[in-house]
N, C-alpha and C. Protein backbone atom coordinates (compact mmCIF):
# COMPACT_ATOMS: atom_id res chain seq x y z
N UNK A 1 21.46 -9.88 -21.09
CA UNK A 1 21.44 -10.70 -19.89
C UNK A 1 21.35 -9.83 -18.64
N UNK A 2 22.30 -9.07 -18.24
CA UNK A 2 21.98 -7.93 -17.89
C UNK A 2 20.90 -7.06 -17.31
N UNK A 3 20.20 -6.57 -18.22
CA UNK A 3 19.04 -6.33 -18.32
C UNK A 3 17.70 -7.30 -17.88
N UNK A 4 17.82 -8.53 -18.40
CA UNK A 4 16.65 -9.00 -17.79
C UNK A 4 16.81 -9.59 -16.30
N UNK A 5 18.12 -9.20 -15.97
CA UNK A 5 18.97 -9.70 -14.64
C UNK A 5 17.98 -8.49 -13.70
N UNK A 6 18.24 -6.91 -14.32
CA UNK A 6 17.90 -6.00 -13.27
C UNK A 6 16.68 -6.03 -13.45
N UNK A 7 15.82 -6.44 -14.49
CA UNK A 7 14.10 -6.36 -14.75
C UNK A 7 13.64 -7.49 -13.47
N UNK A 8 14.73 -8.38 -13.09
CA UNK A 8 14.22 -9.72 -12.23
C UNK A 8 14.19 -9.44 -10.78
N UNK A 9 15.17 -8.21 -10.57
CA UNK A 9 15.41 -7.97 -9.81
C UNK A 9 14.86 -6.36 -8.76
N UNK A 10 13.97 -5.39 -10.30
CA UNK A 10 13.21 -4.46 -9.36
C UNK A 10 11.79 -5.29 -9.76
N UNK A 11 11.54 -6.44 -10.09
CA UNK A 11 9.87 -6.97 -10.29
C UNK A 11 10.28 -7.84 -8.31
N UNK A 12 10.99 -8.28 -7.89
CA UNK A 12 11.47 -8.96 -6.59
C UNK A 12 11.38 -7.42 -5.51
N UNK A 13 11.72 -6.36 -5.73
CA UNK A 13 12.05 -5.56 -4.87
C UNK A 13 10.55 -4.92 -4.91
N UNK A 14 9.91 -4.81 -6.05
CA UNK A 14 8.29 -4.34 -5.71
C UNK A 14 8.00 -5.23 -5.19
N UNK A 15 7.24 -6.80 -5.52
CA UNK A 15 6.53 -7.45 -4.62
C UNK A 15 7.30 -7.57 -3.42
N UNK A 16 8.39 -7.41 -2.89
CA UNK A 16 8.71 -7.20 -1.16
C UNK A 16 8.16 -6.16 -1.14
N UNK A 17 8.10 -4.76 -1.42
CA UNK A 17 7.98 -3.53 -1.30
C UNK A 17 5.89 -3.85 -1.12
N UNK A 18 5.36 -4.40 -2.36
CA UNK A 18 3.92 -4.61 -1.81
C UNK A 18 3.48 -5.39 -0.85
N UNK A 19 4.84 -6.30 -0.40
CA UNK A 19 3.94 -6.89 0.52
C UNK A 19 3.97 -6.48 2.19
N UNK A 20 4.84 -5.26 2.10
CA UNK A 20 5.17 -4.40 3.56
C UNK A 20 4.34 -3.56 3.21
N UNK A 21 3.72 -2.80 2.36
CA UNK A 21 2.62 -2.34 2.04
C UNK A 21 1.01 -2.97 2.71
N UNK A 22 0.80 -4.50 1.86
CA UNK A 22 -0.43 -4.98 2.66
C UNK A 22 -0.49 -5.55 3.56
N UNK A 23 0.69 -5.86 4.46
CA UNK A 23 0.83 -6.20 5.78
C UNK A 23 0.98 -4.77 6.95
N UNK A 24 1.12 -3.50 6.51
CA UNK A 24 1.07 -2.72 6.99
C UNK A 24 -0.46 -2.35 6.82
N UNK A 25 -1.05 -2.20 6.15
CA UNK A 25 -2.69 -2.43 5.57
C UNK A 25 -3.84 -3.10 6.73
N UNK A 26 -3.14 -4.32 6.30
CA UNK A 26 -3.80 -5.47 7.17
C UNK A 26 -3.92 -4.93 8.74
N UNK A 27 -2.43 -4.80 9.34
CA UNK A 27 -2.51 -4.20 11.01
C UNK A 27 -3.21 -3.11 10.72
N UNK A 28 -3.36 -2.30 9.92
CA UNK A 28 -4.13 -0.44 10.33
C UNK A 28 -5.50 -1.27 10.62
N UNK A 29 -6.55 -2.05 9.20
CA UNK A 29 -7.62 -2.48 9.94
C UNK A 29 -7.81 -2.98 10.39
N UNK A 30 -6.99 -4.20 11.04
CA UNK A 30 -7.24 -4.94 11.78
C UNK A 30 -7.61 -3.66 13.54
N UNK A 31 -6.37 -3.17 13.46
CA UNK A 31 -6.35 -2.72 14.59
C UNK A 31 -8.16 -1.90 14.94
N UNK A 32 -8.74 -1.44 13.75
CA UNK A 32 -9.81 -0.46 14.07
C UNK A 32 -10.82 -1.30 14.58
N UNK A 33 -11.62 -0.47 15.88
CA UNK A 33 -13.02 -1.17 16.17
C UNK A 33 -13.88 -1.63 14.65
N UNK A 34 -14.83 -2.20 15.30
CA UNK A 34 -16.17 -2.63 14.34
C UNK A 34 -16.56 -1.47 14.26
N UNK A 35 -16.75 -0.60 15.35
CA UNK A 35 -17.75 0.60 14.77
C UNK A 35 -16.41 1.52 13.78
N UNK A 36 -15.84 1.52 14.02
CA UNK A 36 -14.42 2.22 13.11
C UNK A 36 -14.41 1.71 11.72
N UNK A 37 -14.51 0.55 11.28
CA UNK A 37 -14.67 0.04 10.02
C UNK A 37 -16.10 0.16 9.68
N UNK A 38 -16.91 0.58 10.38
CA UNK A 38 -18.44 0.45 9.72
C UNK A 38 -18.25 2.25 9.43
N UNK A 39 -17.76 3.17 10.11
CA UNK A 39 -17.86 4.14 10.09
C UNK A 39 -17.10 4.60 8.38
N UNK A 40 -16.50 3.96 7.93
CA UNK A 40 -15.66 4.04 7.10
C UNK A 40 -16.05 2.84 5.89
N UNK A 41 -17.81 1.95 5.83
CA UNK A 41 -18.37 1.39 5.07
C UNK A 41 -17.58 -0.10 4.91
N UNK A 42 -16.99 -0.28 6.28
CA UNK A 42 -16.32 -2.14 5.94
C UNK A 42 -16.74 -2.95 7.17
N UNK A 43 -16.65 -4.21 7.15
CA UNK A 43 -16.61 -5.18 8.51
C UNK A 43 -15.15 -6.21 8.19
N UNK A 44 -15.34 -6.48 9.32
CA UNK A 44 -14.07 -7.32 9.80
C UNK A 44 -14.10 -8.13 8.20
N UNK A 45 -14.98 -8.59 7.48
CA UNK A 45 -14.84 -9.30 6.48
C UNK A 45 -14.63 -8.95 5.03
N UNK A 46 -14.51 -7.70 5.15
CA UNK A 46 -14.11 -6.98 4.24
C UNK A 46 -12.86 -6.44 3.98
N UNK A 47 -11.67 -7.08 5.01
CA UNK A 47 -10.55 -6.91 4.99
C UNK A 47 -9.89 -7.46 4.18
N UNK A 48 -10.38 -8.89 4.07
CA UNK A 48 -9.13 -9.62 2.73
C UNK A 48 -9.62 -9.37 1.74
N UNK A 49 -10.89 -8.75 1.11
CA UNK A 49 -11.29 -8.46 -0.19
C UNK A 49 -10.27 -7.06 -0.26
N UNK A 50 -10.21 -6.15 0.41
CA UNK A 50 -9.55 -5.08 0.28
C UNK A 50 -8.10 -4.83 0.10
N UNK A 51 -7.41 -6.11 0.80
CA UNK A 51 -6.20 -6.71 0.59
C UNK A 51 -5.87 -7.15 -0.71
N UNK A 52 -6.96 -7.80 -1.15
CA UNK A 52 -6.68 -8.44 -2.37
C UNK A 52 -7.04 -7.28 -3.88
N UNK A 53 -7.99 -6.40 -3.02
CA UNK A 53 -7.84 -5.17 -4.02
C UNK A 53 -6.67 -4.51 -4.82
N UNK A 54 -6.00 -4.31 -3.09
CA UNK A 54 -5.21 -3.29 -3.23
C UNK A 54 -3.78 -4.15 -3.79
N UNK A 55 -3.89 -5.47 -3.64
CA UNK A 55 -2.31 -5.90 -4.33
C UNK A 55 -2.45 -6.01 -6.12
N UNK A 56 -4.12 -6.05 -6.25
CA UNK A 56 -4.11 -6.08 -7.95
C UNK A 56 -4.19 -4.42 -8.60
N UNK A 57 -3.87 -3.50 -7.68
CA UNK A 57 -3.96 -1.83 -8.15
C UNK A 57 -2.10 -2.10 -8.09
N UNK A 58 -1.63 -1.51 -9.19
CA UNK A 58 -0.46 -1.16 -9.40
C UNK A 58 0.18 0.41 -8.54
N UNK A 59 1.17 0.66 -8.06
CA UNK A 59 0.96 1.19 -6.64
C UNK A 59 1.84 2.30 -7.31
N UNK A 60 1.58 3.23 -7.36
CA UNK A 60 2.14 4.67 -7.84
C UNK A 60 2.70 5.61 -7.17
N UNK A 61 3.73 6.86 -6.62
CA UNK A 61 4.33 7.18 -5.53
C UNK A 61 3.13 8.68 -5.44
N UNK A 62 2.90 9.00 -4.36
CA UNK A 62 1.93 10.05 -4.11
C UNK A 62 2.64 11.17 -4.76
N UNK A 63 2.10 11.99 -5.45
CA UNK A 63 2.74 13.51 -5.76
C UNK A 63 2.40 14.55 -5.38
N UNK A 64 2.96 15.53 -4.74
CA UNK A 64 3.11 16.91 -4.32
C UNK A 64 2.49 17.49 -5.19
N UNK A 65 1.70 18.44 -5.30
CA UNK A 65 0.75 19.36 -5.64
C UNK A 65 1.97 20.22 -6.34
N UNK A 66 1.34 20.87 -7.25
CA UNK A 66 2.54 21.83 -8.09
C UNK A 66 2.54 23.32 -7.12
N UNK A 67 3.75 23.74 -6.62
CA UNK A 67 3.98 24.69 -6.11
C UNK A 67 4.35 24.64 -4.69
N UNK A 68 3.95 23.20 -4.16
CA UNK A 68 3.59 23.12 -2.70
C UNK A 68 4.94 22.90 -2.10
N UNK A 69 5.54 23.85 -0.77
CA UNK A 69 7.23 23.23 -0.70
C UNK A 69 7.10 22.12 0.02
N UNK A 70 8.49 21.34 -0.22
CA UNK A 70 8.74 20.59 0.61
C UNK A 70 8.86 20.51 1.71
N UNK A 71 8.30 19.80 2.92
CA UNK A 71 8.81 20.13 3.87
C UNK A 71 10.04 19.68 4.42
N UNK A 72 10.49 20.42 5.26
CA UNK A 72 12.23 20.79 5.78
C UNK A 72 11.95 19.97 7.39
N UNK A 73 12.87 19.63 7.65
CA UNK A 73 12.95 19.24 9.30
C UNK A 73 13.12 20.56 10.08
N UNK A 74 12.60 20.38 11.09
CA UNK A 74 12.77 21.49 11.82
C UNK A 74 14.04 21.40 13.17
């Protein structure tokens, strides 16, 4: 019980987690000119296809290159 309690509960914390993801998405292109999205092969109408791309790609955490340090605050 348990278990499918915490399975219910990080499948709830990804889709919040994706959807501050494609709402953060959404404002980057929204914000870019037309010539900014053409420069980069999209138009204004190519935003919700890309939206809808990116919520059916399962979202993986970026990884550091082997060797590369971390960076430190300065």
């Amino acid at each position: 019980m348990a278990e499918a309690f915490s399975r219910g509960l990080a499948r709830l914390g990804n889709a919040l987690f994706g959807w501050v993801q494609r709402s953060r998405l959404r404002a980057e292109l929204e914000a870019l000119s037309d010539r900014e999205l053409a420069d980069i092969g999209l138009t204004r109408g190519d935003i919700r296809r890309v939206l809808v791309e990116a919520e059916a790609k399962p979202q993986t955490p970026a990884r550091r290159p082997v060797g590369m340090p971390v960076p430190r605050p300065v």
